[in-house]
C-alpha atoms as a PDB file:
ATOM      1  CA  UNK A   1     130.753 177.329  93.993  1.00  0.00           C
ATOM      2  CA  UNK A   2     130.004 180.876  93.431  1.00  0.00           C
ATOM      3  CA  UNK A   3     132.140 183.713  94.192  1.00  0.00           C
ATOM      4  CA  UNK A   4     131.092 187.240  96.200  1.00  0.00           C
ATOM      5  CA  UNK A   5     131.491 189.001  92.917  1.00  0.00           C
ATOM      6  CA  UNK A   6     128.629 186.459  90.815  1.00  0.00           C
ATOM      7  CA  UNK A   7     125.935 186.188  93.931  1.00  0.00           C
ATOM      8  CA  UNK A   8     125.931 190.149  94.095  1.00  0.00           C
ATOM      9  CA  UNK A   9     125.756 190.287  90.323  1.00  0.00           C
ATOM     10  CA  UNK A  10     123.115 188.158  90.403  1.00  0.00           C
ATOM     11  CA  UNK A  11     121.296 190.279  93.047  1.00  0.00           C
ATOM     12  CA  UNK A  12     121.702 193.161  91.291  1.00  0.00           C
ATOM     13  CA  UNK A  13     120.363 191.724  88.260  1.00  0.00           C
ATOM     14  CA  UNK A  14     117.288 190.173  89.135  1.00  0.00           C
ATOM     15  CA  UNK A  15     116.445 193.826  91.134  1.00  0.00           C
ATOM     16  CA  UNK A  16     117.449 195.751  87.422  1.00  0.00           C
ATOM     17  CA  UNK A  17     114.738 193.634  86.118  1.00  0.00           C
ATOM     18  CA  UNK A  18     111.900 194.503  88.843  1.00  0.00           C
ATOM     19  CA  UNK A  19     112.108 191.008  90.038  1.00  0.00           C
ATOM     20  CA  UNK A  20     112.444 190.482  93.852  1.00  0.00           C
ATOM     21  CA  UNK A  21     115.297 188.212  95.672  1.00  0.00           C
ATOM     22  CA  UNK A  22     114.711 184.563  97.124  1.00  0.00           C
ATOM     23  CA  UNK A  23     116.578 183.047  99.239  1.00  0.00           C
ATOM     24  CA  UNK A  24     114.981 179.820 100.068  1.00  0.00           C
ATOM     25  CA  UNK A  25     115.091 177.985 103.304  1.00  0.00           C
ATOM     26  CA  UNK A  26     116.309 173.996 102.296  1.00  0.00           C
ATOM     27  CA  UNK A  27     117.120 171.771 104.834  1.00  0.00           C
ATOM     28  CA  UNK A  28     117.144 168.400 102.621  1.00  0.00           C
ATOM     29  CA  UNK A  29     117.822 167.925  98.930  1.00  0.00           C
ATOM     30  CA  UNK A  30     114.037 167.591  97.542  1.00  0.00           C
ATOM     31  CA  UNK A  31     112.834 171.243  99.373  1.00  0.00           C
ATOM     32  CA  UNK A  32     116.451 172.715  97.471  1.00  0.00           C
ATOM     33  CA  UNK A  33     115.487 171.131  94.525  1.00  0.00           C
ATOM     34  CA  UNK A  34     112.180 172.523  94.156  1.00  0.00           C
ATOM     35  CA  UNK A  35     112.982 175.691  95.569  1.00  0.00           C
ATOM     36  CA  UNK A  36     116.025 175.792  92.767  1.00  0.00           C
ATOM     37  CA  UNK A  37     113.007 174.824  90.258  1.00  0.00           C
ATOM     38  CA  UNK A  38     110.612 177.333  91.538  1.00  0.00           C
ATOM     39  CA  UNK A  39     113.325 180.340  90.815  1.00  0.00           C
ATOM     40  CA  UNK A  40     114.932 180.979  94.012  1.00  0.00           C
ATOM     41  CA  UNK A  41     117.887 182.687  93.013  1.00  0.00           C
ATOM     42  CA  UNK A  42     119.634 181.243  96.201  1.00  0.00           C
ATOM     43  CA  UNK A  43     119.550 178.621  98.938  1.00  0.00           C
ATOM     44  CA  UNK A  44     119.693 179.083 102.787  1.00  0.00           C
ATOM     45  CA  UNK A  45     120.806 176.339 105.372  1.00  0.00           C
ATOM     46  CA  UNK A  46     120.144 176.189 108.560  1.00  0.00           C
ATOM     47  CA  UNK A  47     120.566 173.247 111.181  1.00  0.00           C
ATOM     48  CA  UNK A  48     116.902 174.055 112.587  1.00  0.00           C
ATOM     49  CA  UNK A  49     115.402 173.690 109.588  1.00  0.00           C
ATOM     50  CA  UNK A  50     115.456 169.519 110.472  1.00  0.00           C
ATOM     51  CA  UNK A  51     113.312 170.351 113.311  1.00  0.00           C
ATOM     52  CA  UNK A  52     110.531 171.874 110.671  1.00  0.00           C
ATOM     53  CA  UNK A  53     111.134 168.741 108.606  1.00  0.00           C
ATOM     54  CA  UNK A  54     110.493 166.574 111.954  1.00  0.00           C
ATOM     55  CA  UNK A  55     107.089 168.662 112.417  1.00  0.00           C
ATOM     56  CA  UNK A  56     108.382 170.690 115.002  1.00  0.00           C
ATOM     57  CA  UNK A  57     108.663 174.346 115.924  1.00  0.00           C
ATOM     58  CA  UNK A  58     111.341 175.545 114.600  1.00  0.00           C
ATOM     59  CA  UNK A  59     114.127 174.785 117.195  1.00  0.00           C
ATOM     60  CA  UNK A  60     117.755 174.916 117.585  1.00  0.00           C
ATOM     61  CA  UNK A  61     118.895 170.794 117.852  1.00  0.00           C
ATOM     62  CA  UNK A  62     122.231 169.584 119.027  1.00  0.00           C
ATOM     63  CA  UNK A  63     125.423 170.956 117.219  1.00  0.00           C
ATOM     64  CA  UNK A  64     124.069 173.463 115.155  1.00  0.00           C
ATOM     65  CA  UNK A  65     127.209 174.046 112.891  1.00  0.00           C
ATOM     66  CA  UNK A  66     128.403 170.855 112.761  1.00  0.00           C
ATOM     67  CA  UNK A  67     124.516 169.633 111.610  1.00  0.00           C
ATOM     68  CA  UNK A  68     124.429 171.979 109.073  1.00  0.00           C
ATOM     69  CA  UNK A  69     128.109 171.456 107.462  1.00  0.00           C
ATOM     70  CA  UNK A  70     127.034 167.864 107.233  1.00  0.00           C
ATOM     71  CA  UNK A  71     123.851 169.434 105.223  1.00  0.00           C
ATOM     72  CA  UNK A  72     126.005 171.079 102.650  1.00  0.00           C
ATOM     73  CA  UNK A  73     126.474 167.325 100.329  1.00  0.00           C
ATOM     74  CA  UNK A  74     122.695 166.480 100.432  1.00  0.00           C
ATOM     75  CA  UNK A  75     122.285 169.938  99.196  1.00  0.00           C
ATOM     76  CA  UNK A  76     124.524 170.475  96.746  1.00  0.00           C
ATOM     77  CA  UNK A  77     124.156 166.705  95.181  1.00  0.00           C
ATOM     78  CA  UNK A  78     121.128 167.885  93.577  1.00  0.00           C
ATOM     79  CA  UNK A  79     121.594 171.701  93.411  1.00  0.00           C
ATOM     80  CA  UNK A  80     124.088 173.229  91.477  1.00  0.00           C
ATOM     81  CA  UNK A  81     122.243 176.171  89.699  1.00  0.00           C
ATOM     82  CA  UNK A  82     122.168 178.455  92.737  1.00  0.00           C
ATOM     83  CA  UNK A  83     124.801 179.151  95.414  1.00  0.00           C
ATOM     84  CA  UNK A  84     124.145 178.073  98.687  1.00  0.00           C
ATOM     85  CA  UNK A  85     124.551 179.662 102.183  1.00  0.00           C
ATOM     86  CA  UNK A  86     125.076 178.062 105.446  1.00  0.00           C
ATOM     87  CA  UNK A  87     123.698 179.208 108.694  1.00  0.00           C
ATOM     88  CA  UNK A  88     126.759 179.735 110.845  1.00  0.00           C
ATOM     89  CA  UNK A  89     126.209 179.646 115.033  1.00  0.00           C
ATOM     90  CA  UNK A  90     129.015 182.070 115.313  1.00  0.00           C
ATOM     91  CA  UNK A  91     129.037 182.139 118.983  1.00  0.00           C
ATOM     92  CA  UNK A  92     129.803 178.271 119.407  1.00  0.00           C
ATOM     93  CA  UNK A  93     132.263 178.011 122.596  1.00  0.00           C
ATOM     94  CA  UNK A  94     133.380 174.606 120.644  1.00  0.00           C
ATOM     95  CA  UNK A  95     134.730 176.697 117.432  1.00  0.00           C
ATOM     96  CA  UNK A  96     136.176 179.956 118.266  1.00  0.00           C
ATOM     97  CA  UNK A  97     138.568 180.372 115.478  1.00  0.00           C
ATOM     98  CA  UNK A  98     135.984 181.656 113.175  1.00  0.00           C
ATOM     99  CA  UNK A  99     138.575 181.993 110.486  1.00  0.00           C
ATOM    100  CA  UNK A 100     138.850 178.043 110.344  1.00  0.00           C
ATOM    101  CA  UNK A 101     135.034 177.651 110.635  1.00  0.00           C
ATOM    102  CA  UNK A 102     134.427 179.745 107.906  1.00  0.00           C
ATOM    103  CA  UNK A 103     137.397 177.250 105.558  1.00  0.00           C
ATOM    104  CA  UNK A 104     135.344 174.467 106.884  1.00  0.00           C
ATOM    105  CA  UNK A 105     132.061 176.396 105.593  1.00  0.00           C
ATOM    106  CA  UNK A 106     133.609 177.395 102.364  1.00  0.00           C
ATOM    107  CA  UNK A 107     135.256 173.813 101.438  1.00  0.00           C
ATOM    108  CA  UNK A 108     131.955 172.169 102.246  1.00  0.00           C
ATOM    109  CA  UNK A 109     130.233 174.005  99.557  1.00  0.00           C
ATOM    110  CA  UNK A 110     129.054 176.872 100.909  1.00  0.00           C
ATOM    111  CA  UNK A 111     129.329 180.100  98.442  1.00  0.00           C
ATOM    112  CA  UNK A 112     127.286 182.395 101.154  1.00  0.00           C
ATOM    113  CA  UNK A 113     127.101 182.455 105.147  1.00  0.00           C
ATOM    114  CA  UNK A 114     124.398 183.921 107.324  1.00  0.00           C
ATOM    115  CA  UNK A 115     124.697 184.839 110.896  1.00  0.00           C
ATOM    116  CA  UNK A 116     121.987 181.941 112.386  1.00  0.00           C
ATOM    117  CA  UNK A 117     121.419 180.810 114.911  1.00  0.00           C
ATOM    118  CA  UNK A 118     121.400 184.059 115.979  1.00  0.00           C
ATOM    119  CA  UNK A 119     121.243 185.405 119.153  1.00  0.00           C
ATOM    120  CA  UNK A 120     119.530 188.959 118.236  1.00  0.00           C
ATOM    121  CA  UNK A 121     116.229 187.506 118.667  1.00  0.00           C
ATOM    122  CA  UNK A 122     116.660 185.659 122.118  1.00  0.00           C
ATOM    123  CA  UNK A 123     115.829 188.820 124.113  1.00  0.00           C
ATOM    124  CA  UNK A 124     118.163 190.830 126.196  1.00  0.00           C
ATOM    125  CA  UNK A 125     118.574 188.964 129.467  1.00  0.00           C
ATOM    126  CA  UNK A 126     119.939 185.664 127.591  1.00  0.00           C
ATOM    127  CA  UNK A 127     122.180 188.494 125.381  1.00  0.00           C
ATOM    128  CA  UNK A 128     123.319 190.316 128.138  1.00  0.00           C
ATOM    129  CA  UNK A 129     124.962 187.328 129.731  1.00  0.00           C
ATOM    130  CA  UNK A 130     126.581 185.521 126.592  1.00  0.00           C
ATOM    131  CA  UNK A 131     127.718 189.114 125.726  1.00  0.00           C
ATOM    132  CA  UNK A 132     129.370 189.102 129.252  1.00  0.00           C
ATOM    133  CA  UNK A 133     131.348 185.905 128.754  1.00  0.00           C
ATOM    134  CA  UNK A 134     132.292 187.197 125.217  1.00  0.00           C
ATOM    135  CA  UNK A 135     130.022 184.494 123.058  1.00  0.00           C
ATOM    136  CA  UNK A 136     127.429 186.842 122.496  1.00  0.00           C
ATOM    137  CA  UNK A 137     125.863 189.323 119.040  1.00  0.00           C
ATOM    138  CA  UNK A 138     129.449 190.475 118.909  1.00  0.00           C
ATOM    139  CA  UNK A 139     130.846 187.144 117.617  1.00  0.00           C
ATOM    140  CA  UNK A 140     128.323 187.106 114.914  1.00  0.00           C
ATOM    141  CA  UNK A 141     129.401 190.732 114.010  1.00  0.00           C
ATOM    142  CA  UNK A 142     133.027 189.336 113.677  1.00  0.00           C
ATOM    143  CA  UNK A 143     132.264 186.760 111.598  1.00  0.00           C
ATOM    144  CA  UNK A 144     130.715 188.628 109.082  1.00  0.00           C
ATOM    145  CA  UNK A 145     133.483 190.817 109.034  1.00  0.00           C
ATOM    146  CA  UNK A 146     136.027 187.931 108.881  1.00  0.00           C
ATOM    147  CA  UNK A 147     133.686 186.682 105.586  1.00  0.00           C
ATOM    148  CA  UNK A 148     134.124 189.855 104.452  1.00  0.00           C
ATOM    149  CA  UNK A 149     137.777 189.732 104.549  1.00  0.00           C
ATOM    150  CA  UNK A 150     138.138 186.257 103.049  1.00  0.00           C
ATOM    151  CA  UNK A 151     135.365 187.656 100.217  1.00  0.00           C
ATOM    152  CA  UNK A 152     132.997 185.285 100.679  1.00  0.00           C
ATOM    153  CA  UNK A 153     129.488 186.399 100.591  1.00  0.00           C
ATOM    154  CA  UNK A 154     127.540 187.277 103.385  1.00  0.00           C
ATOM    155  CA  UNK A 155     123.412 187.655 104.890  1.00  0.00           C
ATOM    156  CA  UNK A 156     123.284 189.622 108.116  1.00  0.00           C
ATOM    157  CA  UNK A 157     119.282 188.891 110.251  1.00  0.00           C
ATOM    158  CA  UNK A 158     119.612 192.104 112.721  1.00  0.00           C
ATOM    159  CA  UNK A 159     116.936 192.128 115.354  1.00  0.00           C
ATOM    160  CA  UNK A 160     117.035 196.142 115.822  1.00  0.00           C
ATOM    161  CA  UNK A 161     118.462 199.280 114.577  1.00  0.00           C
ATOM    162  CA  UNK A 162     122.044 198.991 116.234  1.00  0.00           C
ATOM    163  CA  UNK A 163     122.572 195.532 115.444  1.00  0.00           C
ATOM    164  CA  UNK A 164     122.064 196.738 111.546  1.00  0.00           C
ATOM    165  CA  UNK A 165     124.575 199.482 111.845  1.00  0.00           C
ATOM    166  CA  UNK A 166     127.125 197.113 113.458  1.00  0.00           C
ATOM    167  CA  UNK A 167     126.377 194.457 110.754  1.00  0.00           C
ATOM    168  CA  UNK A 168     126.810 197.102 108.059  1.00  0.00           C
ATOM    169  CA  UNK A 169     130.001 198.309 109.670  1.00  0.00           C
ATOM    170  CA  UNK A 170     131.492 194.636 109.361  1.00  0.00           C
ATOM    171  CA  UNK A 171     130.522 194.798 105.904  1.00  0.00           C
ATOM    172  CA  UNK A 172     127.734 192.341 105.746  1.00  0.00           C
ATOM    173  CA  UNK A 173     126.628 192.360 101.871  1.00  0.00           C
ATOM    174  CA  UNK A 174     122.593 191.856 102.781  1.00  0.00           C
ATOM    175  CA  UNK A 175     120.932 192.833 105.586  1.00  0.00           C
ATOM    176  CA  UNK A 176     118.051 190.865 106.825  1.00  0.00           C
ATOM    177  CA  UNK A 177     115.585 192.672 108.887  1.00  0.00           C
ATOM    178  CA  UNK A 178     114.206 189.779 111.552  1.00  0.00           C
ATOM    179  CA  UNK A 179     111.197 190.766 112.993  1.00  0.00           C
ATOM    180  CA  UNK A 180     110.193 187.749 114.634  1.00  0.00           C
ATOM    181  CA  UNK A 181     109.161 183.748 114.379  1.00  0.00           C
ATOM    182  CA  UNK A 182     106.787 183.144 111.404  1.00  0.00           C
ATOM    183  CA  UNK A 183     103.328 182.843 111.282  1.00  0.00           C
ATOM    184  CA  UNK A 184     100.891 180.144 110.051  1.00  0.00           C
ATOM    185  CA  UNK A 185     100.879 176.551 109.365  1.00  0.00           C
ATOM    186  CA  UNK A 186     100.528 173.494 112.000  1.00  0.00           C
ATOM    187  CA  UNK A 187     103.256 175.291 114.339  1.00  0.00           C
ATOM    188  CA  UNK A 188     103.647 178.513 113.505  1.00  0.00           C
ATOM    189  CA  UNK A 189     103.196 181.850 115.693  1.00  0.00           C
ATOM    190  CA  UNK A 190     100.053 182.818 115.814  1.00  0.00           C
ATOM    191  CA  UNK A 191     100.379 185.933 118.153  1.00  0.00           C
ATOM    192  CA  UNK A 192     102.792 188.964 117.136  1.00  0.00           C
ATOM    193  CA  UNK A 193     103.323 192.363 115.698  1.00  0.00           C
ATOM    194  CA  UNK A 194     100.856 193.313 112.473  1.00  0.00           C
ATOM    195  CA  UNK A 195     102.047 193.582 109.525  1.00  0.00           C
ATOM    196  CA  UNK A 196     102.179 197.695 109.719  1.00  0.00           C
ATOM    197  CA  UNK A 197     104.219 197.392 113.123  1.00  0.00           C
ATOM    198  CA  UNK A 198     107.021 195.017 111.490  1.00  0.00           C
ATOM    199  CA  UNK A 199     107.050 197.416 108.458  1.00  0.00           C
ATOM    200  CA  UNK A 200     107.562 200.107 111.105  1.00  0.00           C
ATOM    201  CA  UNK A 201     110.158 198.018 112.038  1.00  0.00           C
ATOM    202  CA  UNK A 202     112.107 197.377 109.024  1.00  0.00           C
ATOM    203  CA  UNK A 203     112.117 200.631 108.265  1.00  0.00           C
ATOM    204  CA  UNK A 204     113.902 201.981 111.443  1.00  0.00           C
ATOM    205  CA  UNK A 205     116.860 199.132 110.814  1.00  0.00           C
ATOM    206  CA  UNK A 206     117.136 199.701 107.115  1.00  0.00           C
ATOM    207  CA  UNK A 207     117.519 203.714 108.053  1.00  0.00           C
ATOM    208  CA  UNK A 208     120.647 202.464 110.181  1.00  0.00           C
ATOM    209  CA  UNK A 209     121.928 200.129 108.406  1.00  0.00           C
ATOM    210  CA  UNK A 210     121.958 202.504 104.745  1.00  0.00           C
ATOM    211  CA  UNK A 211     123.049 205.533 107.166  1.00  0.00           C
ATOM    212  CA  UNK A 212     126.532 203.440 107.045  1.00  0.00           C
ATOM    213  CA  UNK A 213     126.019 202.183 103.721  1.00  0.00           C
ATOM    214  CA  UNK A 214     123.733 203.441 101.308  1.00  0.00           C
ATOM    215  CA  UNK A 215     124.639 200.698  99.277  1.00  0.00           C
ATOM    216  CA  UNK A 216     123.309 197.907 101.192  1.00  0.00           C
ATOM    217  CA  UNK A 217     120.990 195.184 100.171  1.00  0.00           C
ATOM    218  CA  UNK A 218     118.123 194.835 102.154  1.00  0.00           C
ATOM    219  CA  UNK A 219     115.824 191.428 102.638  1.00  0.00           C
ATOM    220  CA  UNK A 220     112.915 190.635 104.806  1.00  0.00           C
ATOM    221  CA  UNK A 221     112.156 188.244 107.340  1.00  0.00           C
ATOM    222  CA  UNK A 222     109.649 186.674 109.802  1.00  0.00           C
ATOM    223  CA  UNK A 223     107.054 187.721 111.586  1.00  0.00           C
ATOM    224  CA  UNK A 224     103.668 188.576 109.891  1.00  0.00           C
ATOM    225  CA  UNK A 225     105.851 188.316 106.639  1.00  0.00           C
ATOM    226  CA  UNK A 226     104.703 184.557 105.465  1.00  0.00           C
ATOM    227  CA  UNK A 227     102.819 184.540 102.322  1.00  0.00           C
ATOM    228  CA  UNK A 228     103.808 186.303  99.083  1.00  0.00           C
ATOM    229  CA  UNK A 229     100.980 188.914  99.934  1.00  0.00           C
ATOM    230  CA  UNK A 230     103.026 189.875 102.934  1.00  0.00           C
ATOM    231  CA  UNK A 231     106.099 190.553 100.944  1.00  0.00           C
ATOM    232  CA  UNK A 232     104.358 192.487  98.604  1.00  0.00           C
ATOM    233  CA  UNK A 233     102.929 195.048 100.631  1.00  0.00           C
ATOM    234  CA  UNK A 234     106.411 194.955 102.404  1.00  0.00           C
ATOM    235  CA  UNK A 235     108.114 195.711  98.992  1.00  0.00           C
ATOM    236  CA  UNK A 236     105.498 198.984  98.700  1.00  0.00           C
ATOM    237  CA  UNK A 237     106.020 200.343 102.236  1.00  0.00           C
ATOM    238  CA  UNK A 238     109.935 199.329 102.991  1.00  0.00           C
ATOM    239  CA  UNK A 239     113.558 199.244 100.752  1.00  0.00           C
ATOM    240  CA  UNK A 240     113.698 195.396 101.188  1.00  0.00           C
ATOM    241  CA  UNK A 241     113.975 194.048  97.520  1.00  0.00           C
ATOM    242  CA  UNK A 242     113.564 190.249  98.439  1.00  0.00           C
ATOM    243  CA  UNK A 243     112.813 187.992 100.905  1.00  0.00           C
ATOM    244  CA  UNK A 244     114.705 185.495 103.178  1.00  0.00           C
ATOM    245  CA  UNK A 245     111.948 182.620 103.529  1.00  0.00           C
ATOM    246  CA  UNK A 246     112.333 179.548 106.157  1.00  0.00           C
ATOM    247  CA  UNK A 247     109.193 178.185 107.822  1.00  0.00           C
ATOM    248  CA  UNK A 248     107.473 180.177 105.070  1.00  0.00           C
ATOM    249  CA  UNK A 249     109.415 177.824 101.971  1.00  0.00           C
ATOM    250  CA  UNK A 250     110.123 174.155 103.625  1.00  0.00           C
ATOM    251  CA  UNK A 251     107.310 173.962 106.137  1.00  0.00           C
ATOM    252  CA  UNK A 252     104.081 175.930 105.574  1.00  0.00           C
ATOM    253  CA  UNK A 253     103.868 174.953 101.766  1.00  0.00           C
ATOM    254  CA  UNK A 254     104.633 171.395 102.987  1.00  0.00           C
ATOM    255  CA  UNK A 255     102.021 171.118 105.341  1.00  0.00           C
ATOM    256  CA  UNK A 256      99.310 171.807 102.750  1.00  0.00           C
ATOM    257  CA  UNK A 257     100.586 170.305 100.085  1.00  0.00           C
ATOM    258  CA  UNK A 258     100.715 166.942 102.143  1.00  0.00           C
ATOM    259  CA  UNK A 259      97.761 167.181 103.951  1.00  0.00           C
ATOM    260  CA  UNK A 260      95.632 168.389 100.489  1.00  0.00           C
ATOM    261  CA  UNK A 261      96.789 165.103  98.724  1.00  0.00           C
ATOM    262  CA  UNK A 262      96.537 162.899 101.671  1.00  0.00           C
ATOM    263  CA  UNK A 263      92.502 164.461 101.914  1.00  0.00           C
ATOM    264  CA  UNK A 264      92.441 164.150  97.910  1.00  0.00           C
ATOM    265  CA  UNK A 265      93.478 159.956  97.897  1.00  0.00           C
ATOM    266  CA  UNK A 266      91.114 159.875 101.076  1.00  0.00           C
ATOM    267  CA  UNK A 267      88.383 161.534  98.763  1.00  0.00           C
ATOM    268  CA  UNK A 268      88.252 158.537  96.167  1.00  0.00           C
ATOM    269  CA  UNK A 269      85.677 156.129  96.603  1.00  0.00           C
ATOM    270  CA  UNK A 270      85.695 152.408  95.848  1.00  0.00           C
ATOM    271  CA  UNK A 271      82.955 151.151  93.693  1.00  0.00           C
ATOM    272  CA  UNK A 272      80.209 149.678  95.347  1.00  0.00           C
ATOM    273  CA  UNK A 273      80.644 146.349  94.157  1.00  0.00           C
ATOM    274  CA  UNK A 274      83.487 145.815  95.842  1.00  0.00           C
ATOM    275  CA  UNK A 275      82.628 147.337  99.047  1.00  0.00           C
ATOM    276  CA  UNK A 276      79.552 144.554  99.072  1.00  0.00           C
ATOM    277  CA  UNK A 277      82.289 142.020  98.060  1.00  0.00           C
ATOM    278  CA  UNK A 278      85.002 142.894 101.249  1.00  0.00           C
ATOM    279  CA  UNK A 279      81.563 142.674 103.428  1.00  0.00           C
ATOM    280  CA  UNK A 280      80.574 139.064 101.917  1.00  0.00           C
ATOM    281  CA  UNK A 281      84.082 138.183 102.663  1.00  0.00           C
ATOM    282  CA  UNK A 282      84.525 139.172 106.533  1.00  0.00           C
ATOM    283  CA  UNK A 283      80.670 137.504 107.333  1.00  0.00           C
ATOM    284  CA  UNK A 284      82.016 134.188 105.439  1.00  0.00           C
ATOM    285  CA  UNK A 285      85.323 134.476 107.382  1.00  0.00           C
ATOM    286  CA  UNK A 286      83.114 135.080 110.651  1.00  0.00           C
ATOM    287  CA  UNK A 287      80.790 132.245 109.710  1.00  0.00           C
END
């Protein structure tokens, strides 16, 4: 387990030294421990990340926080370099003492939460009416400030410019600029903002969010933000000093990478001999 105190070191750190924050996407032990081996100086979990490892659009699947306590062993059995943060569904009708749902976070093995799913990005009408029944962006505000109280790190993703200024309020350590699903790959989003509109973007919620508190630390998500080219001209244009990668770290590389050596064994012939000798042995068996 790592403390508030360590993760933010750590942050702070790896920025000092011009290198940019990870925080990997690992919904199953081999994608956390690669990503652990590939230098991402923390893991994310989040419940919908099975439905990228079933090759399916990302999608929100049953109980979200109960799938992605049950996550945290699997994780941590082969992880135990990097903290790891758990994607909490804060506005859960079936766990509203978010006090105890954060001790069930925490003794799982969770250093780090992060407010997902989150409802930011589910458009106003569906907002508008959790909001009215009291389940709605609020809750996810309150947890973070209930993490902040218990001192357990937190991520914030904030979907505009007043959700980052409530986030920052609560005292949300990072704040995660979501600016939509990711692009690319077998299922990914194809049609969105460019890249220039979602820097636009970031930069209007990082304004709000450092107009509470300069101090903030700002990530980057989503969107046209998928390859490490993205990020990169993000880091340029924005104050974002890392990235907070999902379908971009346990699905997109995945695809390829599968696909490429399932096309490289396909690529190997057999010798010619022995293609003549499987023939001779069907036209006997016919025979």
């Amino acid at each position: 387990m790592f403390d508030r105190a360590e993760i933010l070191a750590k942050i702070t750190a790896q920025v000092a030294a011009g290198r940019a924050v990870l925080a990997a996407a690992s919904s199953c032990g081999l994608v956390a421990k690669c990503a652990a081996l590939g230098g991402a100086d923390m893991l994310v979990v989040y419940s919908t990340g099975l439905s990228r490892l079933m090759g399916l659009p990302t999608s929100r699947i049953g109980d979200s926080n109960a799938r992605t306590l049950e996550l945290a062993a699997e994780i941590r059995n082969v992880v135990s370099s990097v903290p790891v943060v758990g994607g909490v569904e804060a506005w859960d009708p079936l766990r509203l003492d978010l006090d105890d749902l954060l001790d069930k976070f925490w003794a799982a093995g969770f250093s780090g939460v992060i407010n997902y799913p989150t409802i930011s990005t589910m458009g106003e009408k569906w907002r508008d009416r959790r909001g009215r029944v009291g389940l709605g962006f609020e809750r996810e505000v309150e947890m973070v400030a209930t993490a902040r109280k218990k001192n357990i790190f937190s991520l914030a993703y904030v979907a505009s410019a007043p959700d980052a200024k409530a986030m920052a309020t609560a005292g949300a350590d990072c704040i995660v600029p979501h600016v939509g699903a990711t692009r690319g790959g077998l299922v990914g989003h194809e049609e969105g903002q460019s890249i220039e509109e979602a820097i636009r973007r970031i930069n209007e919620i990082n304004a709000a969010a450092q107009a509470v508190r300069p101090d903030v630390i700002l990530l980057c998500h989503g969107g046209a933000i998928a390859e490490p080219q993205d990020t990169s001209e993000v880091y340029r244009s924005t104050g974002c000093v890392g990235f907070v990668g999902a379908s971009s770290i346990e699905r997109i590389p995945i695809e390829r990478a599968v696909k490429a050596a399932a096309e490289e064994f396909k690529a190997v012939p057999l010798p010619r001999e022995r293609q003549h000798s499987l023939q001779n042995m069907h036209r006997g068996t016919n025979e």
